[in-house]
C-alpha atoms as a PDB file:
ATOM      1  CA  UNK A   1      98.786 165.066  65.251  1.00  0.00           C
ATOM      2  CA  UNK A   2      94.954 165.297  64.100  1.00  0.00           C
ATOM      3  CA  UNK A   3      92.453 164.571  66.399  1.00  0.00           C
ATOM      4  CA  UNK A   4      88.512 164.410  65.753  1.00  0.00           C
ATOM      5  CA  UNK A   5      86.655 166.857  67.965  1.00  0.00           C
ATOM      6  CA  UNK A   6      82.993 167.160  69.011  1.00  0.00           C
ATOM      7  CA  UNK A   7      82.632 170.701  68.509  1.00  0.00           C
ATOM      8  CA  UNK A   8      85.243 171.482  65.555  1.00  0.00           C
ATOM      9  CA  UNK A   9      85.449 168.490  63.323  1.00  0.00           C
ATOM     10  CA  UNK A  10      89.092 167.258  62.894  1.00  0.00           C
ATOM     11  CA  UNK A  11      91.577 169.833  64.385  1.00  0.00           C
ATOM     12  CA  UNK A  12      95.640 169.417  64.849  1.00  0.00           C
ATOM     13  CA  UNK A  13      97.448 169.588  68.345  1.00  0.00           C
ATOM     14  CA  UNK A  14     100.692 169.048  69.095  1.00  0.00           C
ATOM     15  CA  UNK A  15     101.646 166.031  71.138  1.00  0.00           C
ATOM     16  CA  UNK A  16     102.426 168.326  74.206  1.00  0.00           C
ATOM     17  CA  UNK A  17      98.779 169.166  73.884  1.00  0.00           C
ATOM     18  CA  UNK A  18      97.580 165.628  75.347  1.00  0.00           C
ATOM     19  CA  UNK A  19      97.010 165.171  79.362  1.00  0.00           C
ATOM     20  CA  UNK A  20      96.936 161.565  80.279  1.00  0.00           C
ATOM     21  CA  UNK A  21      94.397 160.078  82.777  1.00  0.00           C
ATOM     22  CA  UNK A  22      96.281 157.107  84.321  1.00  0.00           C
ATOM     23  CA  UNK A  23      92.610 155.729  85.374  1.00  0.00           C
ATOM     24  CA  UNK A  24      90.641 157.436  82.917  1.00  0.00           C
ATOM     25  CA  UNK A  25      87.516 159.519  84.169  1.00  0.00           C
ATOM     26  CA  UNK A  26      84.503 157.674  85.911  1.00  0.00           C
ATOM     27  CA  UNK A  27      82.567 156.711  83.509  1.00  0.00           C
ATOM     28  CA  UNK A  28      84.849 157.044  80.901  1.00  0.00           C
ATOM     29  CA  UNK A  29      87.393 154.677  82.375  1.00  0.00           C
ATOM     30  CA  UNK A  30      88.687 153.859  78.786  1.00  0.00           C
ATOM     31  CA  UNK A  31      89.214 157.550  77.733  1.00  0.00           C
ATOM     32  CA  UNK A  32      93.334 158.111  78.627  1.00  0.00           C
ATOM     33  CA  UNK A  33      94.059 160.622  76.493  1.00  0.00           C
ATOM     34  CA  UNK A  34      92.646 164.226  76.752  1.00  0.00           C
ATOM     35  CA  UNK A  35      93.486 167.747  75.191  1.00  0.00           C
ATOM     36  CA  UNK A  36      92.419 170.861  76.785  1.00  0.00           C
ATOM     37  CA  UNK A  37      91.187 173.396  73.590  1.00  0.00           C
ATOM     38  CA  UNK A  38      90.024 176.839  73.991  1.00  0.00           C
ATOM     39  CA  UNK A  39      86.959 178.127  73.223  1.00  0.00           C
ATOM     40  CA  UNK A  40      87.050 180.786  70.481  1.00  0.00           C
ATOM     41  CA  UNK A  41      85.245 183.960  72.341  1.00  0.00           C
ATOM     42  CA  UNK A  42      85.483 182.892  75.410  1.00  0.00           C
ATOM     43  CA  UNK A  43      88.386 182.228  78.333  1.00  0.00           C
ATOM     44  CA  UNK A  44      86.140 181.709  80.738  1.00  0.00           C
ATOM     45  CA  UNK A  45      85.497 177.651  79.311  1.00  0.00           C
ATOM     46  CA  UNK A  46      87.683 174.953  77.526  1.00  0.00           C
ATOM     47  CA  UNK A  47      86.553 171.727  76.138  1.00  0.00           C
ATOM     48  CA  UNK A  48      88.409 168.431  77.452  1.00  0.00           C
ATOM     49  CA  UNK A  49      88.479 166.605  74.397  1.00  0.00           C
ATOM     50  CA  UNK A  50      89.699 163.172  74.132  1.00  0.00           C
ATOM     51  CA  UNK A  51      92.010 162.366  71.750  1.00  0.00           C
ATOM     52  CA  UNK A  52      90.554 159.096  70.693  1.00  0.00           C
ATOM     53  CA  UNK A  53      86.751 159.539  70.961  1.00  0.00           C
ATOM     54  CA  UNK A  54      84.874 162.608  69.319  1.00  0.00           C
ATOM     55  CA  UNK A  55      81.882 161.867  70.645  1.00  0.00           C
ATOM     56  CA  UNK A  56      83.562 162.414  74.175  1.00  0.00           C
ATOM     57  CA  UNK A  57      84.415 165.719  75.297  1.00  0.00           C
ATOM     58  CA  UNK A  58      83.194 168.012  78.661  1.00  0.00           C
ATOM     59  CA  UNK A  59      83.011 171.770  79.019  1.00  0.00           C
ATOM     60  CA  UNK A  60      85.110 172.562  81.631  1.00  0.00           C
ATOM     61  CA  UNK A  61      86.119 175.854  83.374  1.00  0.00           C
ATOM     62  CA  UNK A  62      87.967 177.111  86.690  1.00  0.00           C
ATOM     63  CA  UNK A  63      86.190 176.766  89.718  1.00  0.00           C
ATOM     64  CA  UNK A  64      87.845 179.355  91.850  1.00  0.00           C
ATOM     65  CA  UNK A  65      86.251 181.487  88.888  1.00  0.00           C
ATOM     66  CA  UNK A  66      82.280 181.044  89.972  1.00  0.00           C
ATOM     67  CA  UNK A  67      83.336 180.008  93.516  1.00  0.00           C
ATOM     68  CA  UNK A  68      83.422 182.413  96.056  1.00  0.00           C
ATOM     69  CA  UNK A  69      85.228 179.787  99.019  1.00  0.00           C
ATOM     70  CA  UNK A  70      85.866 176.903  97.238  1.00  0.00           C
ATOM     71  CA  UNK A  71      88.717 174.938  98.745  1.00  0.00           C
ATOM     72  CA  UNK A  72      89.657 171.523  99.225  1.00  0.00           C
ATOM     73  CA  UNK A  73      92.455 169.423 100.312  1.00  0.00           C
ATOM     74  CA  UNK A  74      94.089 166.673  96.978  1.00  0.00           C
ATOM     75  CA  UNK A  75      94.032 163.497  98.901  1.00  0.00           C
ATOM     76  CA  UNK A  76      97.015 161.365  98.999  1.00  0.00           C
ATOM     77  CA  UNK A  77      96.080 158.771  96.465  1.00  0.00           C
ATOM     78  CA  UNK A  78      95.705 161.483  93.613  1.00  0.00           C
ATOM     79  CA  UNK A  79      98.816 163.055  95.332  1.00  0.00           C
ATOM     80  CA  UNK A  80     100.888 160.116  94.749  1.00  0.00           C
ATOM     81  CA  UNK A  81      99.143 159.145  91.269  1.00  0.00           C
ATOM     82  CA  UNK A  82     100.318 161.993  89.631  1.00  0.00           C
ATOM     83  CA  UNK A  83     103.271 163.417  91.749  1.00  0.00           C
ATOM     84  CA  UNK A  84     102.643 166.328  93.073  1.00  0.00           C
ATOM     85  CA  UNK A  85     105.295 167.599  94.909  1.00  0.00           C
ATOM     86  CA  UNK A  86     104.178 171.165  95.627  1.00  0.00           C
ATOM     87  CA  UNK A  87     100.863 173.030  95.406  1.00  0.00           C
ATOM     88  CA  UNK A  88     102.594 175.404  92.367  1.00  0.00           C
ATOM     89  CA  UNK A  89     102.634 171.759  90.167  1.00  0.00           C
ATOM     90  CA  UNK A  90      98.346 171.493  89.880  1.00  0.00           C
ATOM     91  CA  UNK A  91      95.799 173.317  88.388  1.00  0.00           C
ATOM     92  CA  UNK A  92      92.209 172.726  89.044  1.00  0.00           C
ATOM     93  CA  UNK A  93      88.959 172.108  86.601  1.00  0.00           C
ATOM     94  CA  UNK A  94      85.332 171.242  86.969  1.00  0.00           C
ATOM     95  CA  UNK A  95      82.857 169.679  84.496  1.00  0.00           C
ATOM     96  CA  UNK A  96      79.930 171.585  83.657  1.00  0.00           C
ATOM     97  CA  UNK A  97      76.650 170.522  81.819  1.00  0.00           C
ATOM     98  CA  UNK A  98      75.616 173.423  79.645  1.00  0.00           C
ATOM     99  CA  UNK A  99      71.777 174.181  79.927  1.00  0.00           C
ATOM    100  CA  UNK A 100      69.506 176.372  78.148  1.00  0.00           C
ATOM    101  CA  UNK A 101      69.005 179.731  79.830  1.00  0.00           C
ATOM    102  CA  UNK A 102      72.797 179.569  80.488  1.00  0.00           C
ATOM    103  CA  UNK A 103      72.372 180.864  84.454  1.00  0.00           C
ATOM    104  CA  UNK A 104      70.742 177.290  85.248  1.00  0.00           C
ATOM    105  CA  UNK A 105      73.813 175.299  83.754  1.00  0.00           C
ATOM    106  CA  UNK A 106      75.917 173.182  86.328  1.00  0.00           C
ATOM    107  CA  UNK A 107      79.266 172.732  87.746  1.00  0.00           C
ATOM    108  CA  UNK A 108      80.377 169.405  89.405  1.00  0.00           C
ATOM    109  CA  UNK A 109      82.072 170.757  92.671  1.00  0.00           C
ATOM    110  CA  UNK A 110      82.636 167.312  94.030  1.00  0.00           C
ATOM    111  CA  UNK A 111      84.660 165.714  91.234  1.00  0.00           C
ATOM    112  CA  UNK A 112      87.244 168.444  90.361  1.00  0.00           C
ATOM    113  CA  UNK A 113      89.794 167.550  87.622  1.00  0.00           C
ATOM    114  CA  UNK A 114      93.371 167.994  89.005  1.00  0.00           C
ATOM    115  CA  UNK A 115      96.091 168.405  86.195  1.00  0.00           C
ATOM    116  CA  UNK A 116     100.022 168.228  87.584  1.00  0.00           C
ATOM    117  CA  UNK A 117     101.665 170.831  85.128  1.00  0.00           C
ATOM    118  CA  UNK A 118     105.371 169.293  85.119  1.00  0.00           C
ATOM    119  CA  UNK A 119     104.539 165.362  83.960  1.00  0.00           C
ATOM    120  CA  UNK A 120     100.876 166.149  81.987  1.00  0.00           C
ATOM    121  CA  UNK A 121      98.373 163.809  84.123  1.00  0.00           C
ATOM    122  CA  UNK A 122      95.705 164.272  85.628  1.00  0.00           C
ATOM    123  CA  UNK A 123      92.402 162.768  87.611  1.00  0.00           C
ATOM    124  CA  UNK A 124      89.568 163.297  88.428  1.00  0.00           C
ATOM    125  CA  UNK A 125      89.328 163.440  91.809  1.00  0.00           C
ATOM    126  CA  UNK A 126      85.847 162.664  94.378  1.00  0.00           C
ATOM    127  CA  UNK A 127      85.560 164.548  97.378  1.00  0.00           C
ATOM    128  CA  UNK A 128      83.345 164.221 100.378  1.00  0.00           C
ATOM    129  CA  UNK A 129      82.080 168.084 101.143  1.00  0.00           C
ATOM    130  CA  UNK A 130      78.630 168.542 101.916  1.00  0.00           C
ATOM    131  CA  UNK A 131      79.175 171.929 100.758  1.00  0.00           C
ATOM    132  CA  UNK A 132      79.542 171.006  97.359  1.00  0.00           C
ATOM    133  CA  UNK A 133      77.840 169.367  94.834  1.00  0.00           C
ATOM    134  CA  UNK A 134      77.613 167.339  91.800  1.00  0.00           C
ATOM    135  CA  UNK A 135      75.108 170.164  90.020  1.00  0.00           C
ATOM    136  CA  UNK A 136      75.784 173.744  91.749  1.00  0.00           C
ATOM    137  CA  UNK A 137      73.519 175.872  89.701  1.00  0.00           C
ATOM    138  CA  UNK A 138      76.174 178.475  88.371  1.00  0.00           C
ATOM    139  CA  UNK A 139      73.660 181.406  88.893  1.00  0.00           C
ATOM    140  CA  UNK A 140      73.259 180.598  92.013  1.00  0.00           C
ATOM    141  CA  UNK A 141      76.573 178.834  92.675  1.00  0.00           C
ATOM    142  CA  UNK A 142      78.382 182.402  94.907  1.00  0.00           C
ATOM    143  CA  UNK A 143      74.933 182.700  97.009  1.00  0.00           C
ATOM    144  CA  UNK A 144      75.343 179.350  98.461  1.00  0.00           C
ATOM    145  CA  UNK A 145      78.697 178.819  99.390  1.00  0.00           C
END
């Protein structure tokens, strides 16, 4: 299927490509329909493109990466939403905004994306951690946890 992209014009996945966000992304309730491309260069960062909106589309990247003790626990809404059954069915994104130099961008510690392997969904999920934020500075993002 062809898609139009933000970054790369009009690119073709294959429909095993697309995650589905039963409730969309805050803010972006609308937006179902998401592929996960790769960023020639680098696989450090992906872009979560949706598959229906060029204009929308988030740099995204693994937070256990830049995160010296990041941990949380899925609560049992997002559990049940997407069925996970064991931890081995979920891997874990976060949204960054990309600034100029690239040491002050951000990383949204407090809304990872959870994506269940075996049925393609995923959420966004909000969690209540003082120790993380919305906009951890990534240069300064293993110093403060």
């Amino acid at each position: 299927m062809q898609i139009q992209t933000k970054f790369n014009g009009e690119i073709s996945i294959q429909p095993d490509q697309i995650w589905t966000f039963p409730k969309g992304i805050p803010g972006f309730e609308s937006e179902k329909q998401f592929a996960l491309l790769p960023i020639e260069g680098n696989s450090n960062f992906q872009v979560l493109q949706s598959a229906t909106t060029a204009a929308v589309a988030f740099i995204v990247s693994n937070p256990y990466t830049l995160i010296k003790d990041y941990s949380f626990d899925i609560d049992e809404p997002t559990i049940e939403l997407l069925n996970i059954e064991k931890p081995e069915d979920v891997f874990v994104l976060a949204i960054l905004t990309l600034k100029q130099p690239f040491e002050t961008s951000t990383i949204n510690l407090q809304a990872p994306l959870i994506f269940q392997l075996n049925n393609k969904t995923a959420k966004q999920m909000i969690i209540n951690d003082n120790r993380f934020k919305t906009r951890h500075v990534i240069g300064q993002v293993k110093e403060e946890v």
